[in-house]
C-alpha atoms as a PDB file:
ATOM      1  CA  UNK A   1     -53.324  27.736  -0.872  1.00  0.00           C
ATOM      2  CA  UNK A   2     -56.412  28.803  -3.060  1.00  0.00           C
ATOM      3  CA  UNK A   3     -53.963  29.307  -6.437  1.00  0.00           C
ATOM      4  CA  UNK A   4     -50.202  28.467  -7.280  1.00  0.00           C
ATOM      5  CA  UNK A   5     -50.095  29.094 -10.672  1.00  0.00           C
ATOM      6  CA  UNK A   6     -48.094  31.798 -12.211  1.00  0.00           C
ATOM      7  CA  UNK A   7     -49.392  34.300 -14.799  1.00  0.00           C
ATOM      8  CA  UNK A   8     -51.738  31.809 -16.383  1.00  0.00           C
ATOM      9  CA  UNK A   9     -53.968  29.171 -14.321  1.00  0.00           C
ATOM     10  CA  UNK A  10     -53.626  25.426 -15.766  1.00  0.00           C
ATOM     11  CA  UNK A  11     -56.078  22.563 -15.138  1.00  0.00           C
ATOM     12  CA  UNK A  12     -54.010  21.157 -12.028  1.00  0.00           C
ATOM     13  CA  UNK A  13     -53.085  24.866 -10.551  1.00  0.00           C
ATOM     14  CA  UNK A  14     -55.328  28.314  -9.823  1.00  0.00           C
ATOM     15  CA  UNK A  15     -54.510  31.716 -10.141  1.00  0.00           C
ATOM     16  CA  UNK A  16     -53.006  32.874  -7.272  1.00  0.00           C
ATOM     17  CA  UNK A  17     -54.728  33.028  -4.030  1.00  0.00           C
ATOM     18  CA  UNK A  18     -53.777  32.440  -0.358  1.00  0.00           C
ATOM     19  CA  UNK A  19     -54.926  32.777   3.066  1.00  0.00           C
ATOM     20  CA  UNK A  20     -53.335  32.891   6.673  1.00  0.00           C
ATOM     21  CA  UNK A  21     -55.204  32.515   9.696  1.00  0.00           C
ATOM     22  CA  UNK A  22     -53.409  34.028  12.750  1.00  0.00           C
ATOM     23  CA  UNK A  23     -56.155  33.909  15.612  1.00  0.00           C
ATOM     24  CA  UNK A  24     -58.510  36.531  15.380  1.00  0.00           C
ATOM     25  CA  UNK A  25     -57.023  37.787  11.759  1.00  0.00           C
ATOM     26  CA  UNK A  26     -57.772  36.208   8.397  1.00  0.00           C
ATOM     27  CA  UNK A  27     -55.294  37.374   5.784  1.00  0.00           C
ATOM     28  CA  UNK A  28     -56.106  37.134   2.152  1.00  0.00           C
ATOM     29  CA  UNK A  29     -53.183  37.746  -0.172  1.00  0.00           C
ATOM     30  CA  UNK A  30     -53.076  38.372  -3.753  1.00  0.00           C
ATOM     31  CA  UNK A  31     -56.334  37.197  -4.781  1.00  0.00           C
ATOM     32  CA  UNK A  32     -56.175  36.227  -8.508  1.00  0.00           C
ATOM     33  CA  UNK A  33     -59.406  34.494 -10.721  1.00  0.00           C
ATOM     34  CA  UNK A  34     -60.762  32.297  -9.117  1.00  0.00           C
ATOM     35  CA  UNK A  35     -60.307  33.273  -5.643  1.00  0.00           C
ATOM     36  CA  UNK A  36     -63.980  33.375  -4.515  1.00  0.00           C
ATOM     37  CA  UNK A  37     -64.776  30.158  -5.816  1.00  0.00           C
ATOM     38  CA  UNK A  38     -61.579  28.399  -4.472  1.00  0.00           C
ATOM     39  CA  UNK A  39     -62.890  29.918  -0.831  1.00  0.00           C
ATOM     40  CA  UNK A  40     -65.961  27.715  -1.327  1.00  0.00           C
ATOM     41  CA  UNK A  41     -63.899  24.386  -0.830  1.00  0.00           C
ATOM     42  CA  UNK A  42     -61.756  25.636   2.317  1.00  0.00           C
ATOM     43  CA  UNK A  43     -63.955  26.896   5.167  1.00  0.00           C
ATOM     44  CA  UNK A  44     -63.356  30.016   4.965  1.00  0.00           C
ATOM     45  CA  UNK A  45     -66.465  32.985   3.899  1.00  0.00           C
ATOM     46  CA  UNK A  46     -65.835  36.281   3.282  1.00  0.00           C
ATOM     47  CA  UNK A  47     -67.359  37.438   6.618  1.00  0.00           C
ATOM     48  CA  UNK A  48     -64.312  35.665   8.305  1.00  0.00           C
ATOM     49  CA  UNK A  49     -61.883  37.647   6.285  1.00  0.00           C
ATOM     50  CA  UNK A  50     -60.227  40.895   8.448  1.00  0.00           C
ATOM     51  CA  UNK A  51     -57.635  41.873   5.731  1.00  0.00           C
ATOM     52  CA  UNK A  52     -56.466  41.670   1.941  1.00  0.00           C
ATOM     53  CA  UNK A  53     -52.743  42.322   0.937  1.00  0.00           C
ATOM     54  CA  UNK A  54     -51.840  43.027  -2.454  1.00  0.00           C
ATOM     55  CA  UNK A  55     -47.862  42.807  -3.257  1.00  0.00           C
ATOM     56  CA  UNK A  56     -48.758  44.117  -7.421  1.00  0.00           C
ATOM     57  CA  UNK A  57     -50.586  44.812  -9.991  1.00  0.00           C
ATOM     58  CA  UNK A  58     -50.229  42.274 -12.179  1.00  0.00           C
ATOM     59  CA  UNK A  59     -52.978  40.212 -13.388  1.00  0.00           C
ATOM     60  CA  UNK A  60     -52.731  36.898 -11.684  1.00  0.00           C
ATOM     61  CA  UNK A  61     -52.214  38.222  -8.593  1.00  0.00           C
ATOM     62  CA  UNK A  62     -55.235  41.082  -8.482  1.00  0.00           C
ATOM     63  CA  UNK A  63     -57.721  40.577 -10.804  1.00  0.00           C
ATOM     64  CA  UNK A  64     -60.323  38.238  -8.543  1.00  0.00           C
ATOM     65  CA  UNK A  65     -60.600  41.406  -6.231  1.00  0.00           C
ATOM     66  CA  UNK A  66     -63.474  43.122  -8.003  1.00  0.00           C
ATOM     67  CA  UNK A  67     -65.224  39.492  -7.017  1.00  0.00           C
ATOM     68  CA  UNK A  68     -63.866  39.594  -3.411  1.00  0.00           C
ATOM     69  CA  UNK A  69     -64.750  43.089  -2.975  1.00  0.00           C
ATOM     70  CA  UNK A  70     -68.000  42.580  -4.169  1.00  0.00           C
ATOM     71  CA  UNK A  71     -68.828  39.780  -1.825  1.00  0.00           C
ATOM     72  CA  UNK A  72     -67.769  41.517   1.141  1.00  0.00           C
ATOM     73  CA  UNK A  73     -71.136  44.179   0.366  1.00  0.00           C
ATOM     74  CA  UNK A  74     -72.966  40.649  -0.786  1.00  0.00           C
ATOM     75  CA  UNK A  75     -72.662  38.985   2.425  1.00  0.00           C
ATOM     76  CA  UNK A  76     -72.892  42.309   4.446  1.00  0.00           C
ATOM     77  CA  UNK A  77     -69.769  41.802   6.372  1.00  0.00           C
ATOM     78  CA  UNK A  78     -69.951  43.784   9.840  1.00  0.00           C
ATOM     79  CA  UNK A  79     -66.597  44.470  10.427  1.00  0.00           C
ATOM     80  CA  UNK A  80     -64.444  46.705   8.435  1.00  0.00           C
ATOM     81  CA  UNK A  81     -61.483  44.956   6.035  1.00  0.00           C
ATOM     82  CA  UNK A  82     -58.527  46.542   5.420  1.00  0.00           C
ATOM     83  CA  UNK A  83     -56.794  46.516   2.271  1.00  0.00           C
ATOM     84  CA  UNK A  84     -53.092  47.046   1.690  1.00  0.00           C
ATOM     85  CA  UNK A  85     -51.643  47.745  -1.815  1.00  0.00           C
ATOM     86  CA  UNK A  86     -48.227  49.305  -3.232  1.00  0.00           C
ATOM     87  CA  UNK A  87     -49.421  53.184  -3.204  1.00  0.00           C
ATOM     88  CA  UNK A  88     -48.157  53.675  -6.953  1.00  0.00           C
ATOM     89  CA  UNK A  89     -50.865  51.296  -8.442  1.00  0.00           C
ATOM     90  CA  UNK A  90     -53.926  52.932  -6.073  1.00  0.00           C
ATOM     91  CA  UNK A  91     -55.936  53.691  -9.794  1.00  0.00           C
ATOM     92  CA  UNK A  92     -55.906  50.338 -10.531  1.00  0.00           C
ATOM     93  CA  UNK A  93     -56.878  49.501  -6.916  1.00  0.00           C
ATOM     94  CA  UNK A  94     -59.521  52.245  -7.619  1.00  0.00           C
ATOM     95  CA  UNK A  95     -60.783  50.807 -10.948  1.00  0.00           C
ATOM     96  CA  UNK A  96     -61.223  47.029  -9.615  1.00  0.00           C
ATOM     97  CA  UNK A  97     -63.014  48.128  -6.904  1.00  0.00           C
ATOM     98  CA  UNK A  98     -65.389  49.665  -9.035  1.00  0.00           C
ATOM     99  CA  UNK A  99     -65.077  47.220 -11.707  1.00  0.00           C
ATOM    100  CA  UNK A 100     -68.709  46.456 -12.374  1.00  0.00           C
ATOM    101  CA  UNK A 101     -72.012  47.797 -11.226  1.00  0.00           C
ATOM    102  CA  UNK A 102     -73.152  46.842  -7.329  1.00  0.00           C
ATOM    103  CA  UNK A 103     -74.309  48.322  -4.131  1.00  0.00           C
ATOM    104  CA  UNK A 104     -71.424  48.858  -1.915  1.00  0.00           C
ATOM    105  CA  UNK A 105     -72.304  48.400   1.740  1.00  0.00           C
ATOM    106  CA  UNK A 106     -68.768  46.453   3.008  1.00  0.00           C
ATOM    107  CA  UNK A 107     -66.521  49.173   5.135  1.00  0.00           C
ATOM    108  CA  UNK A 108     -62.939  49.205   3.122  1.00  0.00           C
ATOM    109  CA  UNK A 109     -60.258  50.267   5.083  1.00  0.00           C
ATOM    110  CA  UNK A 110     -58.042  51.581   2.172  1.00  0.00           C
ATOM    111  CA  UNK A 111     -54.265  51.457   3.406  1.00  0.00           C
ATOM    112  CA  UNK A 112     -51.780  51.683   1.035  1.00  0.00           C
ATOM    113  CA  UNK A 113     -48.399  50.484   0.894  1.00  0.00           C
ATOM    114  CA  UNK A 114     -45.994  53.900  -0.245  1.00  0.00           C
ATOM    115  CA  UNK A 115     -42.546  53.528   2.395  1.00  0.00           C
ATOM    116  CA  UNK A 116     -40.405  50.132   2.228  1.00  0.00           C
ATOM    117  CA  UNK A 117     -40.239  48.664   5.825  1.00  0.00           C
ATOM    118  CA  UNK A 118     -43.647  50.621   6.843  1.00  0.00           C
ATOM    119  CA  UNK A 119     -45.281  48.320   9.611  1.00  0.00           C
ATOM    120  CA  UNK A 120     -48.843  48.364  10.517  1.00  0.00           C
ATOM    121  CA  UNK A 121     -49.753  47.190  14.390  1.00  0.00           C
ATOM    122  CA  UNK A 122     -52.319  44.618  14.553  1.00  0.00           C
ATOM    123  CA  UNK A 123     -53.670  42.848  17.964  1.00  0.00           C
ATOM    124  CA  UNK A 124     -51.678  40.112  17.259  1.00  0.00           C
ATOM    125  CA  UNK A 125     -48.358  41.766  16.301  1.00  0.00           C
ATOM    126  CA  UNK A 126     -46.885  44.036  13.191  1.00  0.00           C
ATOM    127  CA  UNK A 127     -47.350  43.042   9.852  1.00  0.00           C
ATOM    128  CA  UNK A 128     -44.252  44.790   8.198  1.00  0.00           C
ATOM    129  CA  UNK A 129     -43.906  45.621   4.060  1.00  0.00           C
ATOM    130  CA  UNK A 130     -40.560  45.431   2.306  1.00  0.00           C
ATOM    131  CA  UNK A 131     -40.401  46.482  -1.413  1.00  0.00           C
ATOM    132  CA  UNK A 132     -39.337  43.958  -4.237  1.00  0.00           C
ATOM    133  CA  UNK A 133     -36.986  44.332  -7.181  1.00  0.00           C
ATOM    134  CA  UNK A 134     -40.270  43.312 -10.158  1.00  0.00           C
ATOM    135  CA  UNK A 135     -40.658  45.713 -13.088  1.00  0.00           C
ATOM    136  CA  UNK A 136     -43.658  46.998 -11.510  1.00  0.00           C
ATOM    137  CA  UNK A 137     -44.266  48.547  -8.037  1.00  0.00           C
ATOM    138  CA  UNK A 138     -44.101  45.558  -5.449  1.00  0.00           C
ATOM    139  CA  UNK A 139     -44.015  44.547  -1.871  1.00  0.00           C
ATOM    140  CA  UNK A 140     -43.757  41.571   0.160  1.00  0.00           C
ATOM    141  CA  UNK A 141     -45.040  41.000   3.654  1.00  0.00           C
ATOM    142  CA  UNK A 142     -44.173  39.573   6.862  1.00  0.00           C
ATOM    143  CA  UNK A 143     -46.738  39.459  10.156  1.00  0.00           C
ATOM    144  CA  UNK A 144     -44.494  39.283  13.323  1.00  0.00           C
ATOM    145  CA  UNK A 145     -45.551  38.140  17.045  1.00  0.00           C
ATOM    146  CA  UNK A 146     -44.109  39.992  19.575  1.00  0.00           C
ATOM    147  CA  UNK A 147     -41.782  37.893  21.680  1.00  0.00           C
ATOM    148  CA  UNK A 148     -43.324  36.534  25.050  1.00  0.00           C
ATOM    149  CA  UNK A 149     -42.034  34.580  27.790  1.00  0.00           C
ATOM    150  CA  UNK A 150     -41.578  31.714  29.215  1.00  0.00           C
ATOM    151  CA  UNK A 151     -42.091  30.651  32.942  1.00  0.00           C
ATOM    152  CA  UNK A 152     -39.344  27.937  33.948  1.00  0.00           C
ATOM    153  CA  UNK A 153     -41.046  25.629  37.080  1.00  0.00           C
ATOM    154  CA  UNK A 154     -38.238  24.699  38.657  1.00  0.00           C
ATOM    155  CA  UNK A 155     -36.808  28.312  39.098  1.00  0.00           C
ATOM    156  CA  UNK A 156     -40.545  28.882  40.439  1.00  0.00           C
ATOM    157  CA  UNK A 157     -40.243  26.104  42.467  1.00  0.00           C
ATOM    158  CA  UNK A 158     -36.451  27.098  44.131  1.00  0.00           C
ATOM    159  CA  UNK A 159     -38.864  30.485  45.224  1.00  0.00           C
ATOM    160  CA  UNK A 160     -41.399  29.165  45.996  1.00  0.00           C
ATOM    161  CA  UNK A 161     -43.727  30.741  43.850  1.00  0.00           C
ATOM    162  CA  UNK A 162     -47.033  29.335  43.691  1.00  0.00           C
ATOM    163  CA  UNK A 163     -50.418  29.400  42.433  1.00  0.00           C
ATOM    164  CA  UNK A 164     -51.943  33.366  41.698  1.00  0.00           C
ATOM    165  CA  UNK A 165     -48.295  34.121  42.718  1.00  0.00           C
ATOM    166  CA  UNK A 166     -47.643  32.967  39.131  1.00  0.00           C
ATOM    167  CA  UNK A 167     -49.781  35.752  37.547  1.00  0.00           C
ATOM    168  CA  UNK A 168     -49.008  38.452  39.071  1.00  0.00           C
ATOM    169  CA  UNK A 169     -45.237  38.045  38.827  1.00  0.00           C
ATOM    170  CA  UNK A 170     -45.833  37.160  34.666  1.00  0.00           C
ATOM    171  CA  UNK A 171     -48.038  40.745  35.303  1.00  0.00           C
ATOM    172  CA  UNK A 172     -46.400  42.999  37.185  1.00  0.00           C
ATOM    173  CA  UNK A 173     -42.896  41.987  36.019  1.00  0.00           C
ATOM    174  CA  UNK A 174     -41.406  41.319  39.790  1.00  0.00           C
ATOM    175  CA  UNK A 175     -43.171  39.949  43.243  1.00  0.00           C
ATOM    176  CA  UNK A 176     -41.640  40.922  46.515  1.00  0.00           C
ATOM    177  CA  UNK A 177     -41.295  37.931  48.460  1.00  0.00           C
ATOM    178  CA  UNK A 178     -39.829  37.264  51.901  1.00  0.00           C
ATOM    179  CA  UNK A 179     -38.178  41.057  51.792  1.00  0.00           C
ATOM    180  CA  UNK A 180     -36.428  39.882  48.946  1.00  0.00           C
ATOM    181  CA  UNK A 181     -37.710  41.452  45.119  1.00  0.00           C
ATOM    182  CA  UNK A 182     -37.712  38.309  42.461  1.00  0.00           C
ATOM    183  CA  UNK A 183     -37.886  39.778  38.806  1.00  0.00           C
ATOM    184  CA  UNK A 184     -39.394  38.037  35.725  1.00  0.00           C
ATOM    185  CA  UNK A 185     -36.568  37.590  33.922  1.00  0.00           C
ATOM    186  CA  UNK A 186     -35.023  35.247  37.172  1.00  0.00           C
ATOM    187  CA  UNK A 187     -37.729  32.474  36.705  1.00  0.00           C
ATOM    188  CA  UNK A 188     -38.304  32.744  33.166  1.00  0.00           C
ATOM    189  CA  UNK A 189     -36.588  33.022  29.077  1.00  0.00           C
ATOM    190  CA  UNK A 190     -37.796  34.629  26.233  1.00  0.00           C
ATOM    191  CA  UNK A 191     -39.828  33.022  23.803  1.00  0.00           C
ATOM    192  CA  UNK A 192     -39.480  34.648  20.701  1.00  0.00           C
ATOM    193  CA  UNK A 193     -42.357  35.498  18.797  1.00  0.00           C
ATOM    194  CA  UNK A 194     -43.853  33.824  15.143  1.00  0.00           C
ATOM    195  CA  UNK A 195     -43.050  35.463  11.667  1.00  0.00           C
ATOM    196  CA  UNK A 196     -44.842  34.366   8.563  1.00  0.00           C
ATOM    197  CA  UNK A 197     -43.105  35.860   5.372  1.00  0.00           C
ATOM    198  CA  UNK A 198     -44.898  36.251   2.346  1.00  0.00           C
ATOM    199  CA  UNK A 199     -42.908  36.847  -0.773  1.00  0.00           C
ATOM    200  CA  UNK A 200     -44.438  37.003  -4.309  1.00  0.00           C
ATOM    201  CA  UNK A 201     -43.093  38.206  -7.824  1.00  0.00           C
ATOM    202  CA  UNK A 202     -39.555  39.788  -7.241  1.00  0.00           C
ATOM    203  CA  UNK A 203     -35.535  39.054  -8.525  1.00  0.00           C
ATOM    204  CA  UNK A 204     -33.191  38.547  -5.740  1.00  0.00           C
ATOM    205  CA  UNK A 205     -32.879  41.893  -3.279  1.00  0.00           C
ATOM    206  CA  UNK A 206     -32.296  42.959  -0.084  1.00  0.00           C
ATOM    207  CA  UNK A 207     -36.341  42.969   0.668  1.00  0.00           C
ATOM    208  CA  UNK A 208     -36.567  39.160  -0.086  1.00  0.00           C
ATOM    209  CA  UNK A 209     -33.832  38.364   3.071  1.00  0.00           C
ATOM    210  CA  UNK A 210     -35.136  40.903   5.272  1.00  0.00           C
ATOM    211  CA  UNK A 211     -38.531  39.527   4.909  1.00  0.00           C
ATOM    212  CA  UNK A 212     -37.363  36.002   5.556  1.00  0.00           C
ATOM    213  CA  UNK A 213     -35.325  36.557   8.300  1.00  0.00           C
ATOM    214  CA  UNK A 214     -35.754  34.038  11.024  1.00  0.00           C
ATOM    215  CA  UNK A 215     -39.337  33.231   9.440  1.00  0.00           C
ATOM    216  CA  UNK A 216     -40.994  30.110  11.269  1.00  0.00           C
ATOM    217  CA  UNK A 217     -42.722  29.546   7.577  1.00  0.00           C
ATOM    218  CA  UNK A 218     -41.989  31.577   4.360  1.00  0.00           C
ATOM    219  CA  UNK A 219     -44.175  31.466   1.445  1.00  0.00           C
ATOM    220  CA  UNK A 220     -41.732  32.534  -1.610  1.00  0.00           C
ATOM    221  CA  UNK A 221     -42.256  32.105  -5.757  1.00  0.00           C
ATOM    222  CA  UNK A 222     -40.362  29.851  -7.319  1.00  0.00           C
ATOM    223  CA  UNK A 223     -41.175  30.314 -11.264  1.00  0.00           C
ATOM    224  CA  UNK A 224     -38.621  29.030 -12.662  1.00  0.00           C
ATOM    225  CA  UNK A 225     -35.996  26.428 -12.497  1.00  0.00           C
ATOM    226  CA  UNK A 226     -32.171  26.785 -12.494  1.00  0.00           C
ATOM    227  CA  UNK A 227     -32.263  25.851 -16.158  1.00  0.00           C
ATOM    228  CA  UNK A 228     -34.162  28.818 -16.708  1.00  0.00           C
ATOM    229  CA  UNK A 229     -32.200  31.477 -14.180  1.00  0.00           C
ATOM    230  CA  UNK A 230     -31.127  34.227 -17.028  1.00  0.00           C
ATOM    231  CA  UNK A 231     -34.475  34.362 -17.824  1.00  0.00           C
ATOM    232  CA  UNK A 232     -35.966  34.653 -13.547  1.00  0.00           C
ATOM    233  CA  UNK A 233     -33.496  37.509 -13.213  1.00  0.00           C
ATOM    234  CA  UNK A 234     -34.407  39.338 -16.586  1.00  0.00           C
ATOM    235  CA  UNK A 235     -37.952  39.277 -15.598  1.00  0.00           C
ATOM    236  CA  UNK A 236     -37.715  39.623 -11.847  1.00  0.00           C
ATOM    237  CA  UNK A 237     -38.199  36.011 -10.683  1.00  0.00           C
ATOM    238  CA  UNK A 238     -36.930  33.823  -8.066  1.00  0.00           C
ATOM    239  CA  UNK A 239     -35.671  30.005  -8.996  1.00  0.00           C
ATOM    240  CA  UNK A 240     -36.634  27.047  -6.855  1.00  0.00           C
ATOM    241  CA  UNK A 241     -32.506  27.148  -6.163  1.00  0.00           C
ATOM    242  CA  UNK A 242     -32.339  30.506  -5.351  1.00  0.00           C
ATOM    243  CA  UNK A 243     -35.647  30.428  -2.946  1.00  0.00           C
ATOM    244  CA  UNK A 244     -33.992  27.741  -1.002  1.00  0.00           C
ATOM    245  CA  UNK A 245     -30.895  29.508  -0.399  1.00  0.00           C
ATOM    246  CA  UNK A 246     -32.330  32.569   0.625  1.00  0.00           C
ATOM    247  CA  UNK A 247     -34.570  30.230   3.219  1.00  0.00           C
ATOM    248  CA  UNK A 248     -31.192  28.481   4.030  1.00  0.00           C
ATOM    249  CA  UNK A 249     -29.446  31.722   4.645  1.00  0.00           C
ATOM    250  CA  UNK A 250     -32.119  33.248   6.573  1.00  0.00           C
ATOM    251  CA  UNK A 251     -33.098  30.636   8.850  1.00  0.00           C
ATOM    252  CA  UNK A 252     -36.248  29.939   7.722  1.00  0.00           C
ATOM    253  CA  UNK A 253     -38.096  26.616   9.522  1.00  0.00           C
ATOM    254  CA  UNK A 254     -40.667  25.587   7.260  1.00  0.00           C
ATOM    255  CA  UNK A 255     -40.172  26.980   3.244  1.00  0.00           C
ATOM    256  CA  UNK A 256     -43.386  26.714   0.660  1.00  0.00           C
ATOM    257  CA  UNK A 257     -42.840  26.824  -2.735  1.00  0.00           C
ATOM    258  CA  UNK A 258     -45.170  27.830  -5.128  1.00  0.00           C
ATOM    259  CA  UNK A 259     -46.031  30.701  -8.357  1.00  0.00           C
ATOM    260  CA  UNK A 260     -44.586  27.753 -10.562  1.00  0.00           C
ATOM    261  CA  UNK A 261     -44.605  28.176 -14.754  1.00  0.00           C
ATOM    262  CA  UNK A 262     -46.948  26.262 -16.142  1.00  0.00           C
ATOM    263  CA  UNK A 263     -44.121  25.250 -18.330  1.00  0.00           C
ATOM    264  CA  UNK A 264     -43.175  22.598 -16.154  1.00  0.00           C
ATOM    265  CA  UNK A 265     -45.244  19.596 -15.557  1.00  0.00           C
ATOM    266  CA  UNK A 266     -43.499  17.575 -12.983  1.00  0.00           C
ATOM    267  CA  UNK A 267     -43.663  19.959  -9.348  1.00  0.00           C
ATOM    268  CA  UNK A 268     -40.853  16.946  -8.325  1.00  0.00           C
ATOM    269  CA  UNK A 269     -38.056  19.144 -10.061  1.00  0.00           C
ATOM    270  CA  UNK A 270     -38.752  22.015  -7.479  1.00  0.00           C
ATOM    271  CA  UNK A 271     -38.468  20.002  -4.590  1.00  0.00           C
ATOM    272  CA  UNK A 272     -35.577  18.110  -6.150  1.00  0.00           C
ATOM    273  CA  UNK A 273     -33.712  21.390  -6.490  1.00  0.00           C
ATOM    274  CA  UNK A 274     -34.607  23.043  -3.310  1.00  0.00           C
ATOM    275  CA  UNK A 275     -33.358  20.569  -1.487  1.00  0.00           C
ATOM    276  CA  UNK A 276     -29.640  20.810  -2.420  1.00  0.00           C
ATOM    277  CA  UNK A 277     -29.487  23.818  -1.143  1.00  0.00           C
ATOM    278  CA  UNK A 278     -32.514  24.002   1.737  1.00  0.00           C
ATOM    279  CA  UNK A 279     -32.793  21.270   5.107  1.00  0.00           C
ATOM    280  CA  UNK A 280     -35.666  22.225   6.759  1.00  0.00           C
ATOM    281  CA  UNK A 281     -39.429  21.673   6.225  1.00  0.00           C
ATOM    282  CA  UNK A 282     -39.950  21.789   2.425  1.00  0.00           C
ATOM    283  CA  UNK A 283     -43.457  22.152   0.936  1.00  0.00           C
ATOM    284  CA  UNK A 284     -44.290  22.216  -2.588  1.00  0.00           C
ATOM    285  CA  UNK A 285     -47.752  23.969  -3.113  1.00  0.00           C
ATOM    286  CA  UNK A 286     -50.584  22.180  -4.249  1.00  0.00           C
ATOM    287  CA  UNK A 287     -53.843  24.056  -4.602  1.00  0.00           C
ATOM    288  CA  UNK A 288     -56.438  23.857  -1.265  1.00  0.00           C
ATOM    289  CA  UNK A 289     -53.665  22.450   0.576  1.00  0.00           C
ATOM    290  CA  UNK A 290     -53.229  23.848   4.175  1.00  0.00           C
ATOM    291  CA  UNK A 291     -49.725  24.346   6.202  1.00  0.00           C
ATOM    292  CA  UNK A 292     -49.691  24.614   9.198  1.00  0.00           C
ATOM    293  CA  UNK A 293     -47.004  27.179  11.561  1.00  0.00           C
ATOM    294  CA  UNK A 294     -44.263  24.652  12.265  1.00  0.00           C
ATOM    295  CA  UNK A 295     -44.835  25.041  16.809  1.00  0.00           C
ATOM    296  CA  UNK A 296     -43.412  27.357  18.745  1.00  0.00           C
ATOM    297  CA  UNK A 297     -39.612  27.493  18.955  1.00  0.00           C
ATOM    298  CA  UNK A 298     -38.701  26.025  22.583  1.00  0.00           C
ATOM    299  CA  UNK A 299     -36.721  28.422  24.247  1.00  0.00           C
ATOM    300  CA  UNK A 300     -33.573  26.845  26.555  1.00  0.00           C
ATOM    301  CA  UNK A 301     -33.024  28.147  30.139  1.00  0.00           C
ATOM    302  CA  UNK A 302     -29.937  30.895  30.471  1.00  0.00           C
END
């Protein structure tokens, strides 16, 4: 969590700013002021980063890009970086980019955003877009694993299936043995994959469930409080309340909370009111904090 503030930064909170680490893929989304700097305390250089996702164009969520951007050519990053962004707002991608004098040498892999649900296959699974209901163009993401199995030993065992036997059957999908053909799905159960939801600036819609479905850990606003709900929906905000539900509904395992209004001073209130409503794993964002993926969901035998 590099930021949590929303629109304006305070002393205790950032602009917005966070980063997922999924293996070989370092995910930046919506760097606001402040981004670069907040990097400096985490671990984590420009050089490691593989990809930046935008979900608008509003200030706080955008406007520490020029500096990101920059320091991609800075420290000569090898590998291209792609960039994702709602299509609709590519001039102002276009004008932060270029948003002060320097030598560009960073490769840019410019991918907008312009279809709700469009996916885009990475090694490690699909990282999927679903458009918001905010007053300007906006999209959340999600980053899905593909589901993979699970070998049960004691159904390996009743076969007799041993050692390199192991591989090649988890391979090839079946292993003749003993003139008798033993499939995969006999010795082993699915195990579904991860899903990280990431869900910025939006009213309640049909994109803020689908992108939470099932999620193993959801990162969703919370501006507002329910004292304050006429006001999240004329605006196209979520409340700590409603952000719990949708969690609840969706059957999300861990749910972070953050984009709070600096309006309220006591981050208590937000967990307080989440959890009438939400069971699971509650975290309420504090800048540089890390959160881990909750581990992998155990699957039971058929």
């Amino acid at each position: 969590m590099l930021g949590t503030a929303s629109q304006a930064p305070t002393r205790q909170r950032n602009h917005n700013g966070y980063l997922l680490r999924w293996d070989d893929e370092v995910i930046l989304f919506d760097p606001g002021e402040g981004s670069q700097r907040q990097m400096l305390h985490t671990g984590v250089t420009a050089t490691d980063l593989t990809r930046i996702c935008v979900t608008h164009f509003h200030g706080d969520h955008c406007l520490g890009l020029p500096g990101m951007i920059q320091r991609l050519s800075l420290d000569r990053v090898p590998h291209p970086v792609a960039v994702h962004f709602p299509a609709g707002g590519a001039d102002y991608f276009a004008r932060l980019r270029h948003a002060s004098s320097f030598y560009e040498t960073a490769e840019l892999a410019v991918e907008p955003i312009d279809t709700d649900g469009q996916r885009i296959t990475l090694g490690i699974g699909t990282l999927e877009a679903r458009r918001l209901r905010h007053p300007v163009e906006t999209y959340g993401y999600r980053l899905v694993e593909p589901d993979g199995c699970r070998m049960l030993p004691e159904r390996l065992a009743a076969y007799g299936i041993v050692g390199p036997a192991v591989g090649r059957l988890l391979r090839d999908g079946h292993l003749d043995l003993d003139g008798r053909r033993v499939s995969r799905d006999e010795v082993s159960v699915t195990r579904p994959g991860q899903r990280f939801a990431f869900v910025m600036d939006t009213g309640l819609c049909d994109g803020v469930y689908a992108l939470a479905e099932h999620a193993d850990l959801l990162v969703i606003e919370s501006t507002f409080l329910e004292s304050e709900a006429a006001l999240a929906a004329e605006v196209g905000h979520l409340t700590a309340g409603q952000a719990a539900r949708v969690a609840a509904e969706s059957g999300v395992r861990t749910l972070v909370l953050t984009h709070f209004s600096q309006r309220y001073a006591d981050p208590r209130r937000f967990h307080d009111e989440a959890r009438e409503h939400f069971t699971g794993d509650l975290v309420i964002a504090e800048d540089l904090q890390t959160v881990q993926m909750p581990p992998r969901r155990v699957p039971s035998p058929g």
